[in-house]
Structures are given as structure tokens and as C-alpha cells.
PDB file of N, CA and C in Angstrom:
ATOM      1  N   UNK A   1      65.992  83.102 111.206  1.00  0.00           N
ATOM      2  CA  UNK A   1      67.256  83.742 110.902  1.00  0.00           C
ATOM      3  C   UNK A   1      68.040  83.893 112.194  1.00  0.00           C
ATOM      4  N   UNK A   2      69.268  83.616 112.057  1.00  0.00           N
ATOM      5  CA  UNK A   2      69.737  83.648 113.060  1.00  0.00           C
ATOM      6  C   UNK A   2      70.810  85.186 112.932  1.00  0.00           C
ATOM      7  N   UNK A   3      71.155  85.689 113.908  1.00  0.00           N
ATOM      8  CA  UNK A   3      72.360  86.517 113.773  1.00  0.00           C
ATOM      9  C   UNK A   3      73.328  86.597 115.107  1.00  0.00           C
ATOM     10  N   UNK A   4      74.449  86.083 114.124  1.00  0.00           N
ATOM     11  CA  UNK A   4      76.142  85.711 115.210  1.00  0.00           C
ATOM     12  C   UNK A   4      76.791  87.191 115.474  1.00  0.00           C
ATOM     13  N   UNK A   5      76.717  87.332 116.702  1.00  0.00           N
ATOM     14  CA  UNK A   5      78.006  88.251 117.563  1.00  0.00           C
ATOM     15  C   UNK A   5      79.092  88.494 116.166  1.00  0.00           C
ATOM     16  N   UNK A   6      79.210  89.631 116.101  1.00  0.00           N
ATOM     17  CA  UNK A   6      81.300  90.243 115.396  1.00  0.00           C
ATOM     18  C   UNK A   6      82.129  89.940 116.317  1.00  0.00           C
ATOM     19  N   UNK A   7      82.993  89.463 116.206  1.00  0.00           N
ATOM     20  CA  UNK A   7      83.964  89.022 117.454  1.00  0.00           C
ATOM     21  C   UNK A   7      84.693  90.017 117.735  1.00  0.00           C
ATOM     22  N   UNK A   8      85.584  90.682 118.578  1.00  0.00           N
ATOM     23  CA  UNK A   8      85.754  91.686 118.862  1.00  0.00           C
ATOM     24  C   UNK A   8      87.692  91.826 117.762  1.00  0.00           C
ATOM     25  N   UNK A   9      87.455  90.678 117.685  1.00  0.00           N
ATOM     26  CA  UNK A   9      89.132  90.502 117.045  1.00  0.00           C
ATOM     27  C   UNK A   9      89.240  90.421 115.430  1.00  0.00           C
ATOM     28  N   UNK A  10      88.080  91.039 115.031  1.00  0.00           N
ATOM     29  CA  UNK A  10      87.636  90.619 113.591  1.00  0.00           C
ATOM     30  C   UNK A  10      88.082  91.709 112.713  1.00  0.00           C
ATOM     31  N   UNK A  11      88.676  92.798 113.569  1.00  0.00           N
ATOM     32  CA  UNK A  11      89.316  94.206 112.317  1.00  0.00           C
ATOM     33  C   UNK A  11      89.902  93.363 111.814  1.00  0.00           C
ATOM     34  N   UNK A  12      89.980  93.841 110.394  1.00  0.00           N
ATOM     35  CA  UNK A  12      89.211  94.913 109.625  1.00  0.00           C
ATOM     36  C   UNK A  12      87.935  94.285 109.669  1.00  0.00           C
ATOM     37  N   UNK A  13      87.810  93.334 109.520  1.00  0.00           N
ATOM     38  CA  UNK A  13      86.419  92.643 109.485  1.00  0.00           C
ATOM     39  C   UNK A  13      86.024  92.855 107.827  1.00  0.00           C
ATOM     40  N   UNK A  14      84.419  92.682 107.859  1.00  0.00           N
ATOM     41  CA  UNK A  14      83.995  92.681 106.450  1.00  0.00           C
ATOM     42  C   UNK A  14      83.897  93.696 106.240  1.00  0.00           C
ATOM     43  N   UNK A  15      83.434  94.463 106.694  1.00  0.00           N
ATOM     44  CA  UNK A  15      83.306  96.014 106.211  1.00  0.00           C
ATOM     45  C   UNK A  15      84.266  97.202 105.769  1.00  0.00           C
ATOM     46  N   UNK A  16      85.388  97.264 106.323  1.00  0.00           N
ATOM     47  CA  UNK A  16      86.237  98.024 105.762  1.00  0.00           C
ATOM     48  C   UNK A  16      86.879  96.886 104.623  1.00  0.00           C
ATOM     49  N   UNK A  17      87.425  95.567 104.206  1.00  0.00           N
ATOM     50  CA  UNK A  17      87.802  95.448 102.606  1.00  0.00           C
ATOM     51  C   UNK A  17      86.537  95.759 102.008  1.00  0.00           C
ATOM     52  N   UNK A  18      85.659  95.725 102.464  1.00  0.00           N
ATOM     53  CA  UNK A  18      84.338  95.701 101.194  1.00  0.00           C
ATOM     54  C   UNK A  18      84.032  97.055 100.733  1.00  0.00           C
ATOM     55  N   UNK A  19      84.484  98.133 101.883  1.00  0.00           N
ATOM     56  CA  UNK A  19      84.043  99.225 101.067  1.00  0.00           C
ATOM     57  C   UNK A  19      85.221  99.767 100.115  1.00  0.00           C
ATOM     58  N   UNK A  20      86.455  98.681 100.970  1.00  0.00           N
ATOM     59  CA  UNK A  20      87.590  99.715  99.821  1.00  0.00           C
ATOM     60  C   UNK A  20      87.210  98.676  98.168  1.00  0.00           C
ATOM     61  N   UNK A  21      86.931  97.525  98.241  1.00  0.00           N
ATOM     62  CA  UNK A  21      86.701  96.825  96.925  1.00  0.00           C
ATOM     63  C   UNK A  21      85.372  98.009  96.330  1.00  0.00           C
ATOM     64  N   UNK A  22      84.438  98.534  96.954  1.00  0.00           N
ATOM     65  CA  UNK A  22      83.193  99.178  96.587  1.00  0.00           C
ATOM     66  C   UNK A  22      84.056 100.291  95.896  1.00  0.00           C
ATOM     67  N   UNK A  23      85.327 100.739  96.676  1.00  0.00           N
ATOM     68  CA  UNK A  23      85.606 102.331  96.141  1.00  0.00           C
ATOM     69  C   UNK A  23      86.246 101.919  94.538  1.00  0.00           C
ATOM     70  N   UNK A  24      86.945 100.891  94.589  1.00  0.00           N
ATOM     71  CA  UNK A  24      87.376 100.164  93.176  1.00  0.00           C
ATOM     72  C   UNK A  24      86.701 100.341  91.995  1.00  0.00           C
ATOM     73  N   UNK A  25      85.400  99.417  92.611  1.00  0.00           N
ATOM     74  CA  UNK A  25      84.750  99.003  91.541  1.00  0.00           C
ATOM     75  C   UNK A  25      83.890 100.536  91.010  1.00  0.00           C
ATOM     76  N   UNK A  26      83.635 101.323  92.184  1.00  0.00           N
ATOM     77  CA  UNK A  26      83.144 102.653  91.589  1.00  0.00           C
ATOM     78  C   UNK A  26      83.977 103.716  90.684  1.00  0.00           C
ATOM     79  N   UNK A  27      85.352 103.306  90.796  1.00  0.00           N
ATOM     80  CA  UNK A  27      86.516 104.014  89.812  1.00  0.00           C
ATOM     81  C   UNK A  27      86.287 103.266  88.717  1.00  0.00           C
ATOM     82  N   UNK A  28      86.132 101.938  88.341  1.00  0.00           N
ATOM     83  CA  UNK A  28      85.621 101.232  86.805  1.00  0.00           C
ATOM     84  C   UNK A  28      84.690 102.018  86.888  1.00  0.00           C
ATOM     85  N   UNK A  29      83.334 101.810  87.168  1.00  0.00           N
ATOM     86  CA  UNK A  29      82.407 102.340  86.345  1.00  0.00           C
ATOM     87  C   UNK A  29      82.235 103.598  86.124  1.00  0.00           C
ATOM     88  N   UNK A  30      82.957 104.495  87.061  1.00  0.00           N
ATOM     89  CA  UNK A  30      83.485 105.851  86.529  1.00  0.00           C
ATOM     90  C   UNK A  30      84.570 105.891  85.096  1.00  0.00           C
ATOM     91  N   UNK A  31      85.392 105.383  84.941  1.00  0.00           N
ATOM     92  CA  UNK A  31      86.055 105.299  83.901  1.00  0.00           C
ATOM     93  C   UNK A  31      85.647 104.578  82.742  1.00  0.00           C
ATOM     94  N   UNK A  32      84.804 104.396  83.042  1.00  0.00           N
ATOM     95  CA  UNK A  32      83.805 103.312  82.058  1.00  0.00           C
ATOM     96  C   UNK A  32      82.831 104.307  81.639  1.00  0.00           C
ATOM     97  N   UNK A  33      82.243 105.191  81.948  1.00  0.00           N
ATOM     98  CA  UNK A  33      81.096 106.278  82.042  1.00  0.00           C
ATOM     99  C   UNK A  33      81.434 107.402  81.253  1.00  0.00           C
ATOM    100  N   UNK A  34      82.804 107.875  81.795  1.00  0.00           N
ATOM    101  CA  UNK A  34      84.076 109.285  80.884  1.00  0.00           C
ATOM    102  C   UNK A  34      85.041 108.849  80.488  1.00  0.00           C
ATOM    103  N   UNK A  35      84.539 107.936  79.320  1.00  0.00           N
ATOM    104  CA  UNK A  35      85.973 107.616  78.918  1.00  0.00           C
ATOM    105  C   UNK A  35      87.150 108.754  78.489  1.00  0.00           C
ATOM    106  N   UNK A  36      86.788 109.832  78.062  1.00  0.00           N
ATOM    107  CA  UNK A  36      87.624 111.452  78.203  1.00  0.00           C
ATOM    108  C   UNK A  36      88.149 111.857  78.954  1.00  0.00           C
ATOM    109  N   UNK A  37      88.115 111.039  80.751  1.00  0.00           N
ATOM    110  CA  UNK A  37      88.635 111.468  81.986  1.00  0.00           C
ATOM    111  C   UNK A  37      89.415 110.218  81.989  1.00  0.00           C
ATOM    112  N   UNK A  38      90.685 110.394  82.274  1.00  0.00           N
ATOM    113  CA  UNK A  38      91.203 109.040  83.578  1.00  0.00           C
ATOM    114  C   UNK A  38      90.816 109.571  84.990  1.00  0.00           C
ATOM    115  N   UNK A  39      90.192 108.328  84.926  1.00  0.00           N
ATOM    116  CA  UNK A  39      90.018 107.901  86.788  1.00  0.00           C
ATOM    117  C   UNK A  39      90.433 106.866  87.148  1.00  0.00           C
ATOM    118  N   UNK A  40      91.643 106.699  87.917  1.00  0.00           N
ATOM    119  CA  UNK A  40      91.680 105.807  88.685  1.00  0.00           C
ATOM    120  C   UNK A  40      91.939 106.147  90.411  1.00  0.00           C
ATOM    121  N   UNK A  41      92.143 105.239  90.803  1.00  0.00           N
ATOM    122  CA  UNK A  41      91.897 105.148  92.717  1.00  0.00           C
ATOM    123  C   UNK A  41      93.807 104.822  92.781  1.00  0.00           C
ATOM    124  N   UNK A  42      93.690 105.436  94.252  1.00  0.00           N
ATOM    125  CA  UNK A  42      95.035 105.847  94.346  1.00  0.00           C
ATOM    126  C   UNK A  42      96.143 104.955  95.939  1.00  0.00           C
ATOM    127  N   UNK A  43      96.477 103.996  96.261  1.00  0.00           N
ATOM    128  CA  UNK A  43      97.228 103.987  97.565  1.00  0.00           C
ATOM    129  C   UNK A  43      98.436 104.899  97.747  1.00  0.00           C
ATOM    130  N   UNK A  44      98.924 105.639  98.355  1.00  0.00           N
ATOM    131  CA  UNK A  44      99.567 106.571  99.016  1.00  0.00           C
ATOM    132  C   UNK A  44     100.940 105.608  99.949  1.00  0.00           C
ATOM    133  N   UNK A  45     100.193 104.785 100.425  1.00  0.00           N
ATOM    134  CA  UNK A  45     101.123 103.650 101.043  1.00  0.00           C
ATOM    135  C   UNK A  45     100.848 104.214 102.916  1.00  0.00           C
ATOM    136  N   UNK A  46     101.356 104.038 103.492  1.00  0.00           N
ATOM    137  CA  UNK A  46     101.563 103.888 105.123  1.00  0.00           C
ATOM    138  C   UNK A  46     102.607 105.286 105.189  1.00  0.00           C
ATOM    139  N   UNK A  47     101.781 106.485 105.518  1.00  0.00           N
ATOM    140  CA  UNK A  47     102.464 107.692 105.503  1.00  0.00           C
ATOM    141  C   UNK A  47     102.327 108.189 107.091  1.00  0.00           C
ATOM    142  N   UNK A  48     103.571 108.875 107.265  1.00  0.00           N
ATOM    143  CA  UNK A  48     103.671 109.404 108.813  1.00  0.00           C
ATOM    144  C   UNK A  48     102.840 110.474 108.579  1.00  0.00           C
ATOM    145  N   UNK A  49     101.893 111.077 109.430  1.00  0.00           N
ATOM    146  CA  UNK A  49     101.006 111.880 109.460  1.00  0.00           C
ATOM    147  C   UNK A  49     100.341 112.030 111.364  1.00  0.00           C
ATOM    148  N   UNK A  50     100.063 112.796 111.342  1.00  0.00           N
ATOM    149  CA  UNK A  50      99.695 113.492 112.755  1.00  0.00           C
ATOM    150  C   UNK A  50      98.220 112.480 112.991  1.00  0.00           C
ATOM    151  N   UNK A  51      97.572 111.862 111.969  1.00  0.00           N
ATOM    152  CA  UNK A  51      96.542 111.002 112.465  1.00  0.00           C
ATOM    153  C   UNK A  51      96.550 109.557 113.071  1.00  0.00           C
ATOM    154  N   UNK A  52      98.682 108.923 112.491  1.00  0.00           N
ATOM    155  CA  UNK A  52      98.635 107.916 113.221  1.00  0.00           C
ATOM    156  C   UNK A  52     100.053 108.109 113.793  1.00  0.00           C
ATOM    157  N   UNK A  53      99.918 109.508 114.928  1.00  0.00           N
ATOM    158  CA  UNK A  53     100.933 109.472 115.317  1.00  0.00           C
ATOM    159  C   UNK A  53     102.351 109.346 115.197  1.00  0.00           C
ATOM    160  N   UNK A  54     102.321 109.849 113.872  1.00  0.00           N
ATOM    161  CA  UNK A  54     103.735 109.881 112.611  1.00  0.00           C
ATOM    162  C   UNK A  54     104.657 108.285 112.583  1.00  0.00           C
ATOM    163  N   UNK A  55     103.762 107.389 112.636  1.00  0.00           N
ATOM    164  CA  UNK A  55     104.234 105.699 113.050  1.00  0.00           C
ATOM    165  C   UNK A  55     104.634 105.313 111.514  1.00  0.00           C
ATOM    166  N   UNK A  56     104.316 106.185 110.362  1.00  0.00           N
ATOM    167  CA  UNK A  56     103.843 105.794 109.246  1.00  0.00           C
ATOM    168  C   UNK A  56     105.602 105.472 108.560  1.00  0.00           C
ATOM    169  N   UNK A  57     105.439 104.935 107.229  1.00  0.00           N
ATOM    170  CA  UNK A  57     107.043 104.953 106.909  1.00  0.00           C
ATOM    171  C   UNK A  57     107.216 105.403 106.156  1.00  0.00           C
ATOM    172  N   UNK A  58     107.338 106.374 105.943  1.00  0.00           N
ATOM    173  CA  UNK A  58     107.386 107.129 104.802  1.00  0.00           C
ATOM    174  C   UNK A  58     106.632 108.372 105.118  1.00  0.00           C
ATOM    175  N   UNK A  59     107.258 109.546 104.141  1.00  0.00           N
ATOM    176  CA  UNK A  59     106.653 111.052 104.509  1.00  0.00           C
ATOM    177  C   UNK A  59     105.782 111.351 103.852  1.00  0.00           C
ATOM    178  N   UNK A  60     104.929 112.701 104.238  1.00  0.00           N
ATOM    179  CA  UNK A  60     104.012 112.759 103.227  1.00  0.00           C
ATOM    180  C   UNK A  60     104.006 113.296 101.859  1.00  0.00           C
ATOM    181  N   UNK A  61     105.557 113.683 101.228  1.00  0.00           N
ATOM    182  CA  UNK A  61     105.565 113.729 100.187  1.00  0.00           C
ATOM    183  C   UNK A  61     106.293 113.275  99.407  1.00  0.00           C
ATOM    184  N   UNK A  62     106.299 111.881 100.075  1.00  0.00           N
ATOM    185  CA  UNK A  62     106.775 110.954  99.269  1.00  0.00           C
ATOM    186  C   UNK A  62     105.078 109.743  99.333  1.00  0.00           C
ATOM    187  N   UNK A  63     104.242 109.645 100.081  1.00  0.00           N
ATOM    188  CA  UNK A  63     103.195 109.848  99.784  1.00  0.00           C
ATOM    189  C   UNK A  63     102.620 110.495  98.933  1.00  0.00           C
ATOM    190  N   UNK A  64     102.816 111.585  98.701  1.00  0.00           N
ATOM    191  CA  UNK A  64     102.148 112.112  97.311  1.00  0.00           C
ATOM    192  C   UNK A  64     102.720 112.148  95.853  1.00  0.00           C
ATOM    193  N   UNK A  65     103.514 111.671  96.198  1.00  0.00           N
ATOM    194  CA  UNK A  65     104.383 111.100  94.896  1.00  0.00           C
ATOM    195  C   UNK A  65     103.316 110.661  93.933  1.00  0.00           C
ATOM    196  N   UNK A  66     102.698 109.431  94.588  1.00  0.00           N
ATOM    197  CA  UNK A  66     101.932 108.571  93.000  1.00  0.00           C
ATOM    198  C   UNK A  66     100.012 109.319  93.659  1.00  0.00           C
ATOM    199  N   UNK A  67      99.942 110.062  94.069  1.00  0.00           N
ATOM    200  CA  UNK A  67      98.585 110.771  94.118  1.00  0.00           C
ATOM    201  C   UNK A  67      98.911 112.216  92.855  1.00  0.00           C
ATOM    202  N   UNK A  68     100.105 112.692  93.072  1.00  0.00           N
ATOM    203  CA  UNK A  68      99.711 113.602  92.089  1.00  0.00           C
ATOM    204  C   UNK A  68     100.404 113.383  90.252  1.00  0.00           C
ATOM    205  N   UNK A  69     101.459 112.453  90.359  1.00  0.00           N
ATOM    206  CA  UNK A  69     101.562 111.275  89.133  1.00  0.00           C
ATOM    207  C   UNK A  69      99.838 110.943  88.481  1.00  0.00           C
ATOM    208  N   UNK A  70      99.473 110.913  89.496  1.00  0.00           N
ATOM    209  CA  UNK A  70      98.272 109.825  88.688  1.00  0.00           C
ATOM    210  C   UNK A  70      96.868 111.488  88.267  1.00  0.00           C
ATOM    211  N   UNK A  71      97.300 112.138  89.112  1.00  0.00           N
ATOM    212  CA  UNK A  71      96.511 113.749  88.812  1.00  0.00           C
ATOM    213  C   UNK A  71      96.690 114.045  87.806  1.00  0.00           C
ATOM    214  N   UNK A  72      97.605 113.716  86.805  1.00  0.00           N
ATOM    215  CA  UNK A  72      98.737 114.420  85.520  1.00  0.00           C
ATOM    216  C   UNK A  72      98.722 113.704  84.488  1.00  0.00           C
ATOM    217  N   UNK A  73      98.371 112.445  84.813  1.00  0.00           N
ATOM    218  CA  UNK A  73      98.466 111.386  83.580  1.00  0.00           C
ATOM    219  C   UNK A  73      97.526 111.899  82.975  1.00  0.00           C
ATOM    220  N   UNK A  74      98.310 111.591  81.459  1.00  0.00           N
ATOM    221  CA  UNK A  74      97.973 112.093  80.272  1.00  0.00           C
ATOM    222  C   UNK A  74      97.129 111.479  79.602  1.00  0.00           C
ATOM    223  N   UNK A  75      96.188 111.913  78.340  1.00  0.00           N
ATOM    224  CA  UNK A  75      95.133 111.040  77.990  1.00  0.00           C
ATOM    225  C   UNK A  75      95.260 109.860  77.180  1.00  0.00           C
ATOM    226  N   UNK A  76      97.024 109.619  77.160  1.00  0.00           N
ATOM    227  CA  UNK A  76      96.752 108.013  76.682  1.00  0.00           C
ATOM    228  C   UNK A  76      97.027 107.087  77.893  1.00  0.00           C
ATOM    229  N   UNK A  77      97.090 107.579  79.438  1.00  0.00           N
ATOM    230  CA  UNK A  77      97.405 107.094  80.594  1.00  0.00           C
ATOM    231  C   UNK A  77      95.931 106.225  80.637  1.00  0.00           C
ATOM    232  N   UNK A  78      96.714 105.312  81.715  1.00  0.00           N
ATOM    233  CA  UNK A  78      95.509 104.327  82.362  1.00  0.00           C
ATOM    234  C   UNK A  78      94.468 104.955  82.629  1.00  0.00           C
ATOM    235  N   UNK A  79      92.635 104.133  82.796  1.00  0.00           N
ATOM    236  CA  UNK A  79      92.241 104.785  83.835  1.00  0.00           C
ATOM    237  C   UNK A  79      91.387 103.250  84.516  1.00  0.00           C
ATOM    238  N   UNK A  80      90.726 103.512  85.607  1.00  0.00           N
ATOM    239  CA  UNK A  80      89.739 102.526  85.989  1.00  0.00           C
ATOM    240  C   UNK A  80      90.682 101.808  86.879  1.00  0.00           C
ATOM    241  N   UNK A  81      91.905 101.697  86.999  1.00  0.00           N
ATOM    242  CA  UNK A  81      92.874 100.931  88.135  1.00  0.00           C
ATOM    243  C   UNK A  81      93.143 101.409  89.459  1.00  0.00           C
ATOM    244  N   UNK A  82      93.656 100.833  90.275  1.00  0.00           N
ATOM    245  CA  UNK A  82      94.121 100.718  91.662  1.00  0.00           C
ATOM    246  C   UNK A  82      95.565 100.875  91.314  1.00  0.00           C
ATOM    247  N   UNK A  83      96.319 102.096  92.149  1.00  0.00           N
ATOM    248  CA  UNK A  83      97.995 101.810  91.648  1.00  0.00           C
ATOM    249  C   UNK A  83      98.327 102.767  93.480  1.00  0.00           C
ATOM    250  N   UNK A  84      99.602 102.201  93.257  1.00  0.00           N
ATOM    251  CA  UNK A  84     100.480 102.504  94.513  1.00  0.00           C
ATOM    252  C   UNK A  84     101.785 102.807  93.505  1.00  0.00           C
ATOM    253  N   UNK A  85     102.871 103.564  94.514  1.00  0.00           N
ATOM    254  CA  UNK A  85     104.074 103.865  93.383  1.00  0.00           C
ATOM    255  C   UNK A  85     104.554 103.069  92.811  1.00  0.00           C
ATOM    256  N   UNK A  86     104.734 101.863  93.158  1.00  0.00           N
ATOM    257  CA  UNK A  86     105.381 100.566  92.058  1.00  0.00           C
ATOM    258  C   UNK A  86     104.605 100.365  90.713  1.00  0.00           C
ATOM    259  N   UNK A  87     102.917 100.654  91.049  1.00  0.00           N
ATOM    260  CA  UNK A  87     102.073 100.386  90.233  1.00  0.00           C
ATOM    261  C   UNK A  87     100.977  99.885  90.160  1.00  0.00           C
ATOM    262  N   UNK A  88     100.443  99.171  89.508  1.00  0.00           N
ATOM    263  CA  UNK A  88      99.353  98.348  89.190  1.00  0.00           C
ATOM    264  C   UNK A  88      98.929  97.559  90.472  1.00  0.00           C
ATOM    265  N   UNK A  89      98.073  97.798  91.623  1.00  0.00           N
ATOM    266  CA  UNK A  89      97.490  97.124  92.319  1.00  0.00           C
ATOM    267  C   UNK A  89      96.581  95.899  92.164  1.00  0.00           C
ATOM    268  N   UNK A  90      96.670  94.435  92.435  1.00  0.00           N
ATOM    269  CA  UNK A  90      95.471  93.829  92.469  1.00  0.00           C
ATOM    270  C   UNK A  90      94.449  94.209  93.420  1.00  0.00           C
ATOM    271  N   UNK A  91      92.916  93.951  93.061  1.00  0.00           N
ATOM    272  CA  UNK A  91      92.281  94.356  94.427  1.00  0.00           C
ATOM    273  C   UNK A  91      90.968  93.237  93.647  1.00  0.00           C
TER     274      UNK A  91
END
């Protein structure tokens, strides 16, 4: 077995998409499990915040716009998806 060096230029690399695809696929099988709950997973988008030095575009409550939208949806609302404020995320 061999094992190759991470190159130093490889962010995100494999590990951060894989765990956000992991956080995905754990909102299906949560919504798959309660079907009585919506669950779905949430992007916020690129928000100015004191952790990246307020670089972000957008505020944080316009960031929370589709985090607490999706808190509220009602029980004929989606569940098991990826959404950002436009909507429906592929992932």
C-alpha cells in the first residue's frame, strides 16, 4: 500500500465536501426515520460575521432569513433537502 502526501493546495480537499455530503445524506435518513418532523439542512449563504472578519456579503439577518423559514415550515413543507434562500440546493 502505498500512501501519497495531501498537497498543501488541496483545500477544501476531500474531507470537508465529504462531510458536508455526510451532513446531507444524514438529513434524508432523518426525514426518512420522522416522517412527522421536517428536517431538512440549511445554507445561510456567505454571511459577514466576526469569524470571517465581516468579509461576508450579506448580514446576518438576512442570513437567517431561510434558517428560520425552514424552522416554521409547515407539515405539508419539504423535508430531507438542502435549500439556500432561492431554494432547492443540488448536493
Amino acid at each position: 500500500m502505498r500512501v501519497l502526501p495531501v498537497p498543501a493546495y488541496a483545500y477544501p480537499g476531500v474531507a470537508y465536501p465529504a462531510s458536508k455530503a455526510a451532513v446531507n445524506m444524514v438529513t434524508v435518513q432523518y426525514a426518512n426515520a420522522l416522517p412527522d418532523i421536517r428536517v431538512n439542512a440549511v445554507e445561510p449563504g456567505y454571511t459577514a460575521t466576526d469569524l470571517n472578519g465581516h468579509t461576508g456579503f450579506q448580514t446576518v439577518e438576512q442570513g437567517a432569513e431561510i434558517i428560520v423559514r425552514m424552522a416554521v415550515v409547515g407539515p405539508d413543507g419539504p423535508t430531507g433537502g438542502y435549500f439556500d434562500a432561492e431554494g432547492t440546493l443540488p448536493w
